[in-house]
N, C-alpha and C. Protein backbone atom coordinates (compact mmCIF):
# COMPACT_ATOMS: atom_id res chain seq x y z
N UNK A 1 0.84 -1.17 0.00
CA UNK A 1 0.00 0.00 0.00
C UNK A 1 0.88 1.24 0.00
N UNK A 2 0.22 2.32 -0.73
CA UNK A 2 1.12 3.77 -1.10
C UNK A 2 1.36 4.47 -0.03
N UNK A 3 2.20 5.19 0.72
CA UNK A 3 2.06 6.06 1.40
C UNK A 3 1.68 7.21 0.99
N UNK A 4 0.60 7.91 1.61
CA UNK A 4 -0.15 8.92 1.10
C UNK A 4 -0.29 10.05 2.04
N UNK A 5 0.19 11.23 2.29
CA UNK A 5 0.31 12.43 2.51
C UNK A 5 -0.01 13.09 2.18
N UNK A 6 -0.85 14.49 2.81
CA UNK A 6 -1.40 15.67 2.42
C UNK A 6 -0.71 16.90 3.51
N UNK A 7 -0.17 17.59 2.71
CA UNK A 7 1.05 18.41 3.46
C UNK A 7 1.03 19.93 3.04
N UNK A 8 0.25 21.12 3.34
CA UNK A 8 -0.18 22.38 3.01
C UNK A 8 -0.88 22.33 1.45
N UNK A 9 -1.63 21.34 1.01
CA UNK A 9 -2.73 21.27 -0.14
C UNK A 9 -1.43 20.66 -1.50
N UNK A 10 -0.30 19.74 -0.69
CA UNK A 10 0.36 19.15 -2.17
C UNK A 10 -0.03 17.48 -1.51
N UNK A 11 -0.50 16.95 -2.19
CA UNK A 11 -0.63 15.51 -2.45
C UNK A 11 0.93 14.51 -2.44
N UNK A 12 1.46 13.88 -1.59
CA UNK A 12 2.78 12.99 -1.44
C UNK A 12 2.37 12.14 -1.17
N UNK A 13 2.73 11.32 -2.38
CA UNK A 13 2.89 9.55 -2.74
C UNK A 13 3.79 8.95 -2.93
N UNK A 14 3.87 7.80 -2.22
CA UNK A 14 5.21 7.36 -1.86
C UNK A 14 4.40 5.52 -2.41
N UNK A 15 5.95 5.59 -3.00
CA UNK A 15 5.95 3.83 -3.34
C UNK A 15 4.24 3.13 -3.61
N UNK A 16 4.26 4.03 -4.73
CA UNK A 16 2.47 3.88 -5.20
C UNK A 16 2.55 3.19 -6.80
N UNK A 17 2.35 1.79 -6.57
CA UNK A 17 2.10 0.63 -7.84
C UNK A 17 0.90 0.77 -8.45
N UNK A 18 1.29 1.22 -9.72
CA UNK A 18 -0.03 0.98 -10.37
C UNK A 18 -0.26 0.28 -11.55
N UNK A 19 -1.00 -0.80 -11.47
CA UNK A 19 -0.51 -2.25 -12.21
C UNK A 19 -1.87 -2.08 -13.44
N UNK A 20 -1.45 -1.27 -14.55
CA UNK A 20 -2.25 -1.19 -15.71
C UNK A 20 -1.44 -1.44 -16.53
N UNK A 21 -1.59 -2.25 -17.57
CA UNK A 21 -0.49 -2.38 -18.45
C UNK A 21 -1.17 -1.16 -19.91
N UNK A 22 -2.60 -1.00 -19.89
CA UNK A 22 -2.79 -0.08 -21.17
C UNK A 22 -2.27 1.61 -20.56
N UNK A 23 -2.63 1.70 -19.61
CA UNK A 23 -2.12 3.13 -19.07
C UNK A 23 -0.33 2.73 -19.28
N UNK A 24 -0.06 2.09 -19.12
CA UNK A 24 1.60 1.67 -18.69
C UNK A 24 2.03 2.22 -20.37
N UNK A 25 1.26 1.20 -21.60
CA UNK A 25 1.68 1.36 -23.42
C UNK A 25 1.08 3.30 -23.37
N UNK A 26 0.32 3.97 -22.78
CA UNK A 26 0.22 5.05 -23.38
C UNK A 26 1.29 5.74 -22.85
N UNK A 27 1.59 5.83 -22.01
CA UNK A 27 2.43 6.51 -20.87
C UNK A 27 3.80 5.90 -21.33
N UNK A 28 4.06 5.25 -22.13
CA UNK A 28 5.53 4.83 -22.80
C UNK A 28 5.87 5.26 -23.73
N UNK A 29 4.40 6.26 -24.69
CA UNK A 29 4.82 6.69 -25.84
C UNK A 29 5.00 8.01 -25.63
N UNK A 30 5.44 8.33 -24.14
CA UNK A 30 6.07 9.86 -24.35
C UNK A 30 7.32 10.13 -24.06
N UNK A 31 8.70 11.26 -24.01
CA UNK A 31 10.02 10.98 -23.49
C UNK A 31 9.38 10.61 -21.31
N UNK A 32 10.24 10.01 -21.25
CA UNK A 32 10.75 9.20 -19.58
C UNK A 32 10.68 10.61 -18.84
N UNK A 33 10.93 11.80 -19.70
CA UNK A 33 10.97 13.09 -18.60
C UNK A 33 9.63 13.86 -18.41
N UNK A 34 8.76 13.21 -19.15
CA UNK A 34 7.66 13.71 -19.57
C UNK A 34 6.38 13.12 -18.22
N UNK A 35 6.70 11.63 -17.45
CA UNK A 35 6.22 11.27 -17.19
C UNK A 35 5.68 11.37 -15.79
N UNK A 36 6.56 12.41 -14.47
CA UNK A 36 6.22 12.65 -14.12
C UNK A 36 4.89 13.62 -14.22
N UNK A 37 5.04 15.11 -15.02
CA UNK A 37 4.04 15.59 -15.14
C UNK A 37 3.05 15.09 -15.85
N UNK A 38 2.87 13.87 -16.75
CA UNK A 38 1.68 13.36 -16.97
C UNK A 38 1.04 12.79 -15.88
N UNK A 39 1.72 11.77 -15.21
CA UNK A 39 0.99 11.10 -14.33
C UNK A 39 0.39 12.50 -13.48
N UNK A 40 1.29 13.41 -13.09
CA UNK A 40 0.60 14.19 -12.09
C UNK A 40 -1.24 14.69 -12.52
N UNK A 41 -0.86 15.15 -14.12
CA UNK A 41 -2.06 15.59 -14.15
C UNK A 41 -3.29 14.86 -14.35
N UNK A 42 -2.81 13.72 -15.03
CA UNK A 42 -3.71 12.17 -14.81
C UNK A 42 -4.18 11.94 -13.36
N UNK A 43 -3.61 12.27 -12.36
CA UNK A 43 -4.29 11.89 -11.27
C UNK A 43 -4.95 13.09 -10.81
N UNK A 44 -4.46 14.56 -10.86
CA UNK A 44 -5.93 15.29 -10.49
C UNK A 44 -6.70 15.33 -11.34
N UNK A 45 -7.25 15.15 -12.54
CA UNK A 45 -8.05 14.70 -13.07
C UNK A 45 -8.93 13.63 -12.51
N UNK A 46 -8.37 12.65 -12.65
CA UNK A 46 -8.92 11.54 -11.26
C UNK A 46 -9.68 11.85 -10.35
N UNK A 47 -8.99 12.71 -9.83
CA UNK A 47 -9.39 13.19 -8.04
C UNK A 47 -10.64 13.93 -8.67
N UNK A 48 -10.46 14.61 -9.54
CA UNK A 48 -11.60 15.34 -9.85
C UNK A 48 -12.97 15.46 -10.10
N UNK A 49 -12.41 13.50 -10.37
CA UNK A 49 -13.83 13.59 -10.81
C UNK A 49 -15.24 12.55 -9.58
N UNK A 50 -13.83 12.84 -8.68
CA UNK A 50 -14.54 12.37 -7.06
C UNK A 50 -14.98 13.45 -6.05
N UNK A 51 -14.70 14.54 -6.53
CA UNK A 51 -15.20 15.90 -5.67
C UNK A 51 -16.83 15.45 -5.58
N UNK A 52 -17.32 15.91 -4.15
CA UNK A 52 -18.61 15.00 -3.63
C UNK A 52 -18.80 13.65 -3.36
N UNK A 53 -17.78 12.83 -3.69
CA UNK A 53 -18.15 11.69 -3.63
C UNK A 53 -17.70 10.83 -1.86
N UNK A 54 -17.12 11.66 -1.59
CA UNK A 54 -16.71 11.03 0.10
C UNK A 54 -17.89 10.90 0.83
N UNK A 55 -19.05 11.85 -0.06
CA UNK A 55 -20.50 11.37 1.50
C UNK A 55 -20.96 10.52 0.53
N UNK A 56 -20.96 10.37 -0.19
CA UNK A 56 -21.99 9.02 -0.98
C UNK A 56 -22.29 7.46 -0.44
C-alpha cells in the first residue's frame, strides 16, 4: 500500500504501484521526462472527478 500524505494542499505519494499495463503502453509513448508531469495531471483529473463523492 502507497504512502499517502497531504502536506499544506500538495498531495505525497510514496511507493504507489499501479498495475495497468494499457495506461503503462500510453504513458511509454512519451520521453521518460515527460512522465512525471503526466501522471501528475492524470491523477488530479482523477481526483476530480470524485469531488462530492466522500458522503456518498
Amino acid at each position: 500500500m502507497a504512502d499517502v500524505q497531504i502536506d499544506d494542499g500538495i498531495i505525497k505519494i510514496l511507493n504507489l504501484d499501479i498495475q495497468d499495463p494499457k495506461a503503462a503502453a500510453v504513458l511509454a509513448e512519451y520521453p521518460q521526462v515527460r512522465w512525471a508531469e503526466i501522471t501528475r495531471r492524470a491523477l488530479k483529473i482523477g481526483l476530480g472527478y470524485l469531488k462530492g463523492g466522500a458522503k456518498d
